[in-house]
N, C-alpha and C. Protein backbone atom coordinates (compact mmCIF):
# COMPACT_ATOMS: atom_id res chain seq x y z
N UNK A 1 21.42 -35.92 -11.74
CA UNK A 1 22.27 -36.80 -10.96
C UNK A 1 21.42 -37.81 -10.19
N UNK A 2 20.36 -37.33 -9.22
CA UNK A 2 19.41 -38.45 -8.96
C UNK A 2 18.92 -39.47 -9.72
N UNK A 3 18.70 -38.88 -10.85
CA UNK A 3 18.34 -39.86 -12.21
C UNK A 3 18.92 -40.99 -12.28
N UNK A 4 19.94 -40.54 -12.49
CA UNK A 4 21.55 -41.26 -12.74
C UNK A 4 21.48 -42.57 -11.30
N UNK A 5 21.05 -42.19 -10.10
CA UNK A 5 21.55 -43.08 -9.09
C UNK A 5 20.44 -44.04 -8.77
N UNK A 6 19.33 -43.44 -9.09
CA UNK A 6 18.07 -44.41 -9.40
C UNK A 6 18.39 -45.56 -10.16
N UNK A 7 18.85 -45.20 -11.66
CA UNK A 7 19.16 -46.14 -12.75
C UNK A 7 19.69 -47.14 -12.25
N UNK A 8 21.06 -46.75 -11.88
CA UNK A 8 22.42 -47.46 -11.44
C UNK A 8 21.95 -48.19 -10.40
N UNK A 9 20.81 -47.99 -9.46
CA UNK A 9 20.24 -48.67 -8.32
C UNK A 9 19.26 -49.82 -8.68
N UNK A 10 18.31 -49.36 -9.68
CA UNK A 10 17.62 -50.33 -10.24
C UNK A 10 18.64 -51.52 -10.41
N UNK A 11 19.49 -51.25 -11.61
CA UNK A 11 20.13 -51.89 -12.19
C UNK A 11 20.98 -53.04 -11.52
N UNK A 12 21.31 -52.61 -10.30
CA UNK A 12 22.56 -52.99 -9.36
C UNK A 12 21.74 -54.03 -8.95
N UNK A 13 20.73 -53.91 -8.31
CA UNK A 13 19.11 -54.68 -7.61
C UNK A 13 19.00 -55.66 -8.70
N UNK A 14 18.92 -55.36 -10.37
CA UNK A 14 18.10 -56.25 -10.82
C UNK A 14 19.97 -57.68 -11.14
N UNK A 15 20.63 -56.92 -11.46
CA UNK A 15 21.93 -58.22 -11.42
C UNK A 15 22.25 -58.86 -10.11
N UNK A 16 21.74 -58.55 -8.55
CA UNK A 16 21.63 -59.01 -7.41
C UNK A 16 20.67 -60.28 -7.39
N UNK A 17 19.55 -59.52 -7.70
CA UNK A 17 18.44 -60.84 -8.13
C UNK A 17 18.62 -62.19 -9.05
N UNK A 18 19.36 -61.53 -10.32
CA UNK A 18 19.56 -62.40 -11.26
C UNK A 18 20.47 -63.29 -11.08
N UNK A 19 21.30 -62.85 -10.30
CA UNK A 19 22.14 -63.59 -9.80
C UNK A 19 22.17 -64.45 -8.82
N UNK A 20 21.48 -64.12 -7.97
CA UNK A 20 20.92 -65.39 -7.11
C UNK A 20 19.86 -65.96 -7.75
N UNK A 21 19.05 -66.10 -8.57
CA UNK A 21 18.50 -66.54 -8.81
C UNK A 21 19.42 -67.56 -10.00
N UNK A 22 20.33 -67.04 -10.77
CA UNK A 22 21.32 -68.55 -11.58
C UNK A 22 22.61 -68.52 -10.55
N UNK A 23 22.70 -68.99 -9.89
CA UNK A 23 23.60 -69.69 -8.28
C UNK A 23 24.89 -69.75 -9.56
N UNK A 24 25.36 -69.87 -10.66
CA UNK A 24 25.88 -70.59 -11.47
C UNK A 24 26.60 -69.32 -12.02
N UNK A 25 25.91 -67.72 -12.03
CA UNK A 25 26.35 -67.06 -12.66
C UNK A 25 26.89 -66.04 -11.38
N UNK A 26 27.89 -66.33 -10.42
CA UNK A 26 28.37 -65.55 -9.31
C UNK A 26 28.91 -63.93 -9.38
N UNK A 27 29.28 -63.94 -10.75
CA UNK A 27 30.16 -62.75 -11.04
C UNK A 27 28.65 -61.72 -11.32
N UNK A 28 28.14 -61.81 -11.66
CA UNK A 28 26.27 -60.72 -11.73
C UNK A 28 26.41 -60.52 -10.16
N UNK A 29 26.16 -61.53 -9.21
CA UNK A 29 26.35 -61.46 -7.86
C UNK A 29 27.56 -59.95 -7.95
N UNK A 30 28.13 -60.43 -7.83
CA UNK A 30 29.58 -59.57 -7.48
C UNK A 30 29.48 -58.15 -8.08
N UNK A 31 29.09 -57.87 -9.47
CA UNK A 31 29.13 -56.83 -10.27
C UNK A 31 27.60 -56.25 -9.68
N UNK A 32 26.78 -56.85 -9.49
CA UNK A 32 25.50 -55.95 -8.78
C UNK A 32 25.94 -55.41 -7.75
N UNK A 33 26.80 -56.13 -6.57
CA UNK A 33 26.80 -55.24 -5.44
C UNK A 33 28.06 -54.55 -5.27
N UNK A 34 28.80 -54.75 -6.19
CA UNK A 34 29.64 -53.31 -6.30
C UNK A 34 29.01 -51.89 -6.58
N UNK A 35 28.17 -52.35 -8.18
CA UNK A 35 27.18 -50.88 -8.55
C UNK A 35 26.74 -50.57 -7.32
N UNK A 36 25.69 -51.23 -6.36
CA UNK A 36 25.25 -50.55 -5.30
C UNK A 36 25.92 -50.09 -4.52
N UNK A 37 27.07 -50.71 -4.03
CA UNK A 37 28.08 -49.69 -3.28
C UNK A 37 28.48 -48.20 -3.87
N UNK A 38 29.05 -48.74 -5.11
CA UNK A 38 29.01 -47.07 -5.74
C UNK A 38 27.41 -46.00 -5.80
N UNK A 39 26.65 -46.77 -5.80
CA UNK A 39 25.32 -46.26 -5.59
C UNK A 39 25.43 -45.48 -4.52
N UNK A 40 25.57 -45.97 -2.89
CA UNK A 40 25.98 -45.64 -1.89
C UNK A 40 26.58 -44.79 -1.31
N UNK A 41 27.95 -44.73 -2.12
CA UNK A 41 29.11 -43.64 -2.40
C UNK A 41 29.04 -42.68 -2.90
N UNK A 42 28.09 -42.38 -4.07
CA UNK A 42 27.90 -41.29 -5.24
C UNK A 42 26.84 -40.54 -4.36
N UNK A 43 25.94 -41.20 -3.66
CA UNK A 43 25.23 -40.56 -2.62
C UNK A 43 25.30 -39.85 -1.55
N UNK A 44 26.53 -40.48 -0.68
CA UNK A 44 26.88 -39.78 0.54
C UNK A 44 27.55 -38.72 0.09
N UNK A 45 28.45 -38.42 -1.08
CA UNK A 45 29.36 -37.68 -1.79
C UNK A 45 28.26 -36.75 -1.71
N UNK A 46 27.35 -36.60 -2.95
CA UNK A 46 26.24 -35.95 -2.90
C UNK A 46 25.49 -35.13 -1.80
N UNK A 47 25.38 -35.83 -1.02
CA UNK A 47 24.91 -35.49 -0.03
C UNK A 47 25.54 -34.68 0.80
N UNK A 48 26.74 -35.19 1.17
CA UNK A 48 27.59 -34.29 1.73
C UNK A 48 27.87 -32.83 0.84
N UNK A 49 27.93 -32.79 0.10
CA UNK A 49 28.46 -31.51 -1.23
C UNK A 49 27.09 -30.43 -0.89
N UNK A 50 25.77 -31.52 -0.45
CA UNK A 50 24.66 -30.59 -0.42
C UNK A 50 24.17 -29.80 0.80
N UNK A 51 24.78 -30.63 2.00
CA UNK A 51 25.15 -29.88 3.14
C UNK A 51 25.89 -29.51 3.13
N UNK A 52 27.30 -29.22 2.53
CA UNK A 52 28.37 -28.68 3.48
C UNK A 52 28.19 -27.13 2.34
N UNK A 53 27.53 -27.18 1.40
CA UNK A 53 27.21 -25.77 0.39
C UNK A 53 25.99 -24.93 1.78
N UNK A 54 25.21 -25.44 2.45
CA UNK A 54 24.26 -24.49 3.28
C UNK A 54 24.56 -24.41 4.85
């Protein structure tokens, strides 16, 4: 699962970049920082599941 949120984090980061970097292509903008929100989300979820088990 960490695996998994690394990827999705890279990934989210590299369509953030790309996207500001072509001003022209807004929707990369948009679709990167959704992934990272879900990045975000899949984490605290996680996280929480891993405290509230101890």
């Amino acid at each position: 699962m960490r695996t998994l949120l690394v990827v999705v984090g890279i990934v989210a980061a590299a369509l953030i970049l790309l996207g500001l970097l072509l001003e022209a292509a807004r929707w990369l903008l948009i679709i990167g920082a959704v992934a990272l929100l879900a990045v975000f989300v899949l984490a605290l979820v996680k996280g929480r599941r891993v405290t509230s088990r101890h």
